[in-house]
C-alpha atoms as a PDB file:
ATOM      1  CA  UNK A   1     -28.117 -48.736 140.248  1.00  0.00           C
ATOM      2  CA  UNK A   2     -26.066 -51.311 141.690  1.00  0.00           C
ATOM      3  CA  UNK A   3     -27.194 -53.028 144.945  1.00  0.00           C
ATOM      4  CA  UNK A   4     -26.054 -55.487 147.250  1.00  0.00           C
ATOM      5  CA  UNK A   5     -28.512 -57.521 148.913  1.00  0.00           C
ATOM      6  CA  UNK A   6     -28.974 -61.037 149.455  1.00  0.00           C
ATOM      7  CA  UNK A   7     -32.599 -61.468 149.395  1.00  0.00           C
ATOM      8  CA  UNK A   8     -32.849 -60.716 145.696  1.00  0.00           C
ATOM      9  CA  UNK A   9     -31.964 -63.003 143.342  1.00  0.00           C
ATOM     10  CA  UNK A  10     -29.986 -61.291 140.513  1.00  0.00           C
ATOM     11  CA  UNK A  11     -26.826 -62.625 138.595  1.00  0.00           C
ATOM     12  CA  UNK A  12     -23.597 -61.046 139.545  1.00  0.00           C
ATOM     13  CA  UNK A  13     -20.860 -60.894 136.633  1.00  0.00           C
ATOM     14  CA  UNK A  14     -17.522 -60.492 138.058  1.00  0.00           C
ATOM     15  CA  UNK A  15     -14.839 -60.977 134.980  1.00  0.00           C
ATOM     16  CA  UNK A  16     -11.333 -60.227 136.018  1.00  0.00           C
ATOM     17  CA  UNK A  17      -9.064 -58.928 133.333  1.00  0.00           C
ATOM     18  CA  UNK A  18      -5.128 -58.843 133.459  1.00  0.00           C
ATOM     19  CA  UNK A  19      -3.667 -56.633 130.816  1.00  0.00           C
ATOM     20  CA  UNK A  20      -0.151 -54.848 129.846  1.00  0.00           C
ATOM     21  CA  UNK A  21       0.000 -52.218 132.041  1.00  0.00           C
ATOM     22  CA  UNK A  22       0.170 -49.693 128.845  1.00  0.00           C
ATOM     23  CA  UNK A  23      -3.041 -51.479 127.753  1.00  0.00           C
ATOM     24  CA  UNK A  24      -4.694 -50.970 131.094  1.00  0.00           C
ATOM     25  CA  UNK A  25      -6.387 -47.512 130.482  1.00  0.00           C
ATOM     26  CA  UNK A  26      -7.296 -48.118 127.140  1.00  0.00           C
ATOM     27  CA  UNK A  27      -9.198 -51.512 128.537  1.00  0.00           C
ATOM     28  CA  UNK A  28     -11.084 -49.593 131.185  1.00  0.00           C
ATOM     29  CA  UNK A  29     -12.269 -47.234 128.510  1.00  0.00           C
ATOM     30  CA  UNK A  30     -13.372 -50.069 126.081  1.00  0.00           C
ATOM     31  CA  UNK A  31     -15.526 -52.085 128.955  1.00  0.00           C
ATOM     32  CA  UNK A  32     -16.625 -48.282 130.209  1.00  0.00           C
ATOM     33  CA  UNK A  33     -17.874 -47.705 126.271  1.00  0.00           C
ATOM     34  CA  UNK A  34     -19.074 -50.804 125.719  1.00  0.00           C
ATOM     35  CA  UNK A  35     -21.270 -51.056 129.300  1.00  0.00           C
ATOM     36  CA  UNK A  36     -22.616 -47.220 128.036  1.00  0.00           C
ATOM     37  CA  UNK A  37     -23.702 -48.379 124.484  1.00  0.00           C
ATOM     38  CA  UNK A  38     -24.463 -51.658 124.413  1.00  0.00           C
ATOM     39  CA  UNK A  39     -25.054 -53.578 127.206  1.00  0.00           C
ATOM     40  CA  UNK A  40     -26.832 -51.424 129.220  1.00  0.00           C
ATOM     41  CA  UNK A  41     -29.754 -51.567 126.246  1.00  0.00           C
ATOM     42  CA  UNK A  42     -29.509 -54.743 126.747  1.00  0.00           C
ATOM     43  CA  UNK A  43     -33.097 -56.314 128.239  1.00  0.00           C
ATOM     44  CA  UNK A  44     -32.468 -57.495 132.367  1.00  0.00           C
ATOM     45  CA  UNK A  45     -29.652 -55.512 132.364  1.00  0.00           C
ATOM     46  CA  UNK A  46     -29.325 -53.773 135.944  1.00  0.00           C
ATOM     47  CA  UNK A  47     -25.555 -51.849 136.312  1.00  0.00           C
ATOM     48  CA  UNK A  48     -22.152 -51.956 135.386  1.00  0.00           C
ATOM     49  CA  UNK A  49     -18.984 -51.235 137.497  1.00  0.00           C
ATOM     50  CA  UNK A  50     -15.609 -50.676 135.759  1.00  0.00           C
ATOM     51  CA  UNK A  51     -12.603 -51.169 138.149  1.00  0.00           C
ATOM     52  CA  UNK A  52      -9.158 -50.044 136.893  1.00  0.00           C
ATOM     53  CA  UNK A  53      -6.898 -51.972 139.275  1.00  0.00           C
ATOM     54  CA  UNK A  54      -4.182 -50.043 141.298  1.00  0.00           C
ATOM     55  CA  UNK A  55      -1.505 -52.720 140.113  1.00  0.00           C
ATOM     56  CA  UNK A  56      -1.634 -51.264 136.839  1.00  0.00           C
ATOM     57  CA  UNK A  57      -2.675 -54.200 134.912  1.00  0.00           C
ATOM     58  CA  UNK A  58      -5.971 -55.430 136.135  1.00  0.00           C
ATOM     59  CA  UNK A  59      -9.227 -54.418 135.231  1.00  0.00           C
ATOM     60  CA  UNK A  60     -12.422 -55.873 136.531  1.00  0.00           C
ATOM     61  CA  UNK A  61     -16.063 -55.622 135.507  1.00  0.00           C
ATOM     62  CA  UNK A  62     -18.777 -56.048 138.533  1.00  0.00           C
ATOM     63  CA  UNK A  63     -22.034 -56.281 136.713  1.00  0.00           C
ATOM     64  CA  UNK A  64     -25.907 -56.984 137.177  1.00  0.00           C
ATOM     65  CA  UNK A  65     -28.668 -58.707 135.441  1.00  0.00           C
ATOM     66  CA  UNK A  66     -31.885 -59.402 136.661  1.00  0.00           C
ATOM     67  CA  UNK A  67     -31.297 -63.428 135.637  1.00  0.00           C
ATOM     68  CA  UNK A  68     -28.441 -65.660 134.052  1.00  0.00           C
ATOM     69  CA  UNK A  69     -30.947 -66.508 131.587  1.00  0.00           C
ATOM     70  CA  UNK A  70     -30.646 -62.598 130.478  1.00  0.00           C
ATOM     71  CA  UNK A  71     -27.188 -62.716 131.056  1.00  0.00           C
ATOM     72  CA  UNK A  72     -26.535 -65.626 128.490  1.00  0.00           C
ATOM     73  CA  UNK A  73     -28.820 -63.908 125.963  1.00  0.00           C
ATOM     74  CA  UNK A  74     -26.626 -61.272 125.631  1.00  0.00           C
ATOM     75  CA  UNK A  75     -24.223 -63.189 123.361  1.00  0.00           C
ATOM     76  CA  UNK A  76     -26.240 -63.551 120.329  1.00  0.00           C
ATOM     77  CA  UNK A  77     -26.248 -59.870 119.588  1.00  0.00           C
ATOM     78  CA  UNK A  78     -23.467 -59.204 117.218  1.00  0.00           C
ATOM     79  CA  UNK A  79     -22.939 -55.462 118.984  1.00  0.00           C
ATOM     80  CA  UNK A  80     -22.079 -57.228 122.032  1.00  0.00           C
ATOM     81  CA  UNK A  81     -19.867 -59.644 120.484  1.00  0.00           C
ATOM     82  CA  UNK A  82     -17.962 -56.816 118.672  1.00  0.00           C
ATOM     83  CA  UNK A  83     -17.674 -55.448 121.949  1.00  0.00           C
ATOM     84  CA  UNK A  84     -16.566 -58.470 123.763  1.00  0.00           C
ATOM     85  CA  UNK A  85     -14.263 -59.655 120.787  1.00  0.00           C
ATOM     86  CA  UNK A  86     -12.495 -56.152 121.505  1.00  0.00           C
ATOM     87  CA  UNK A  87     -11.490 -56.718 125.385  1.00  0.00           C
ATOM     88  CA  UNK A  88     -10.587 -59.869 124.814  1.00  0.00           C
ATOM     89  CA  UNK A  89      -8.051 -58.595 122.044  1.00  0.00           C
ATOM     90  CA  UNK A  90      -6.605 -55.903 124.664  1.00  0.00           C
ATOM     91  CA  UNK A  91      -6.577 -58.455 127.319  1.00  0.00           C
ATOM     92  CA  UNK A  92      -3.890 -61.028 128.225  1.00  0.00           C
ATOM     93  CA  UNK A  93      -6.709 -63.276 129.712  1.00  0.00           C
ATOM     94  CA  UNK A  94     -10.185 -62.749 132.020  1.00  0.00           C
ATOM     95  CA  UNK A  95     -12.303 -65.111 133.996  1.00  0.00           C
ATOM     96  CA  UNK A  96     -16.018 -64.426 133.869  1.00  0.00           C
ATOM     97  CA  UNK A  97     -18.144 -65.670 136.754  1.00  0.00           C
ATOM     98  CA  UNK A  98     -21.614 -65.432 137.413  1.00  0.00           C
ATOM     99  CA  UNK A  99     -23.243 -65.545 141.232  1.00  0.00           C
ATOM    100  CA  UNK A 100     -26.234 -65.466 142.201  1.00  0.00           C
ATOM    101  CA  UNK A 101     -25.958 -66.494 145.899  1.00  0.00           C
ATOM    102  CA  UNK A 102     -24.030 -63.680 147.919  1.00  0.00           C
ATOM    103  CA  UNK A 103     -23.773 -62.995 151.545  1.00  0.00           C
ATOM    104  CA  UNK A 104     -22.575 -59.325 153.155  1.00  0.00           C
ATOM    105  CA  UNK A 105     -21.887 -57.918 156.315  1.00  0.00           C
ATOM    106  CA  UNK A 106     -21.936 -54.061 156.985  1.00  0.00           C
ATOM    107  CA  UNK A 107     -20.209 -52.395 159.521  1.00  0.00           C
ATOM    108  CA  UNK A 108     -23.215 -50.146 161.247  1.00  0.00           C
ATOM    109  CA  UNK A 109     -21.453 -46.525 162.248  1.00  0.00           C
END
């Protein structure tokens, strides 16, 4: 389950995708499919979050691992590269980022 909060130290992925807008859908499904299979078997792997963007042409994946060091371990598993090799095929370009220092503020109701 994804959670927000700054006293734990987690990496964030946040990789931005920009995409045809006829491509868009079948980009969502591909990170979706590949978050289901693959990387969430994946050891320190915490949640996935697929966001189809309402331009019609951006799709971006918020994800969690319990360190970078997992993170980075993911890419010597050829199922993830497959995976990964796919998006970037669909895509017209992405920007992965990793955090691991976050701040929020909540509006109290």
């Amino acid at each position: 389950m994804t959670t927000i909060d700054s006293s734990k130290k987690i990496c964030t992925l946040i990789n931005v995708f920009t995409t045809k807008p006829e491509k868009q859908k079948e980009l969502f499904e591909s990170l979706k499919e590949a978050s289901e299979k693959v990387m969430s078997k994946m050891p320190g792997y915490i949640s996935a979050n697929i966001h189809m963007g309402d331009d019609g042409k951006t799709v971006t994946n918020y994800a969690q691992w319990t360190s970078l060091e997992d993170y980075k371990k993911i890419f010597a598993d050829p199922q993830v590269k497959e995976h990964m090799e796919k998006a970037a095929a669909i895509a017209i370009e992405f920007k992965p980022v990793t955090y691991n220092t976050i701040w929020t503020d909540n509006k109290n109701d």
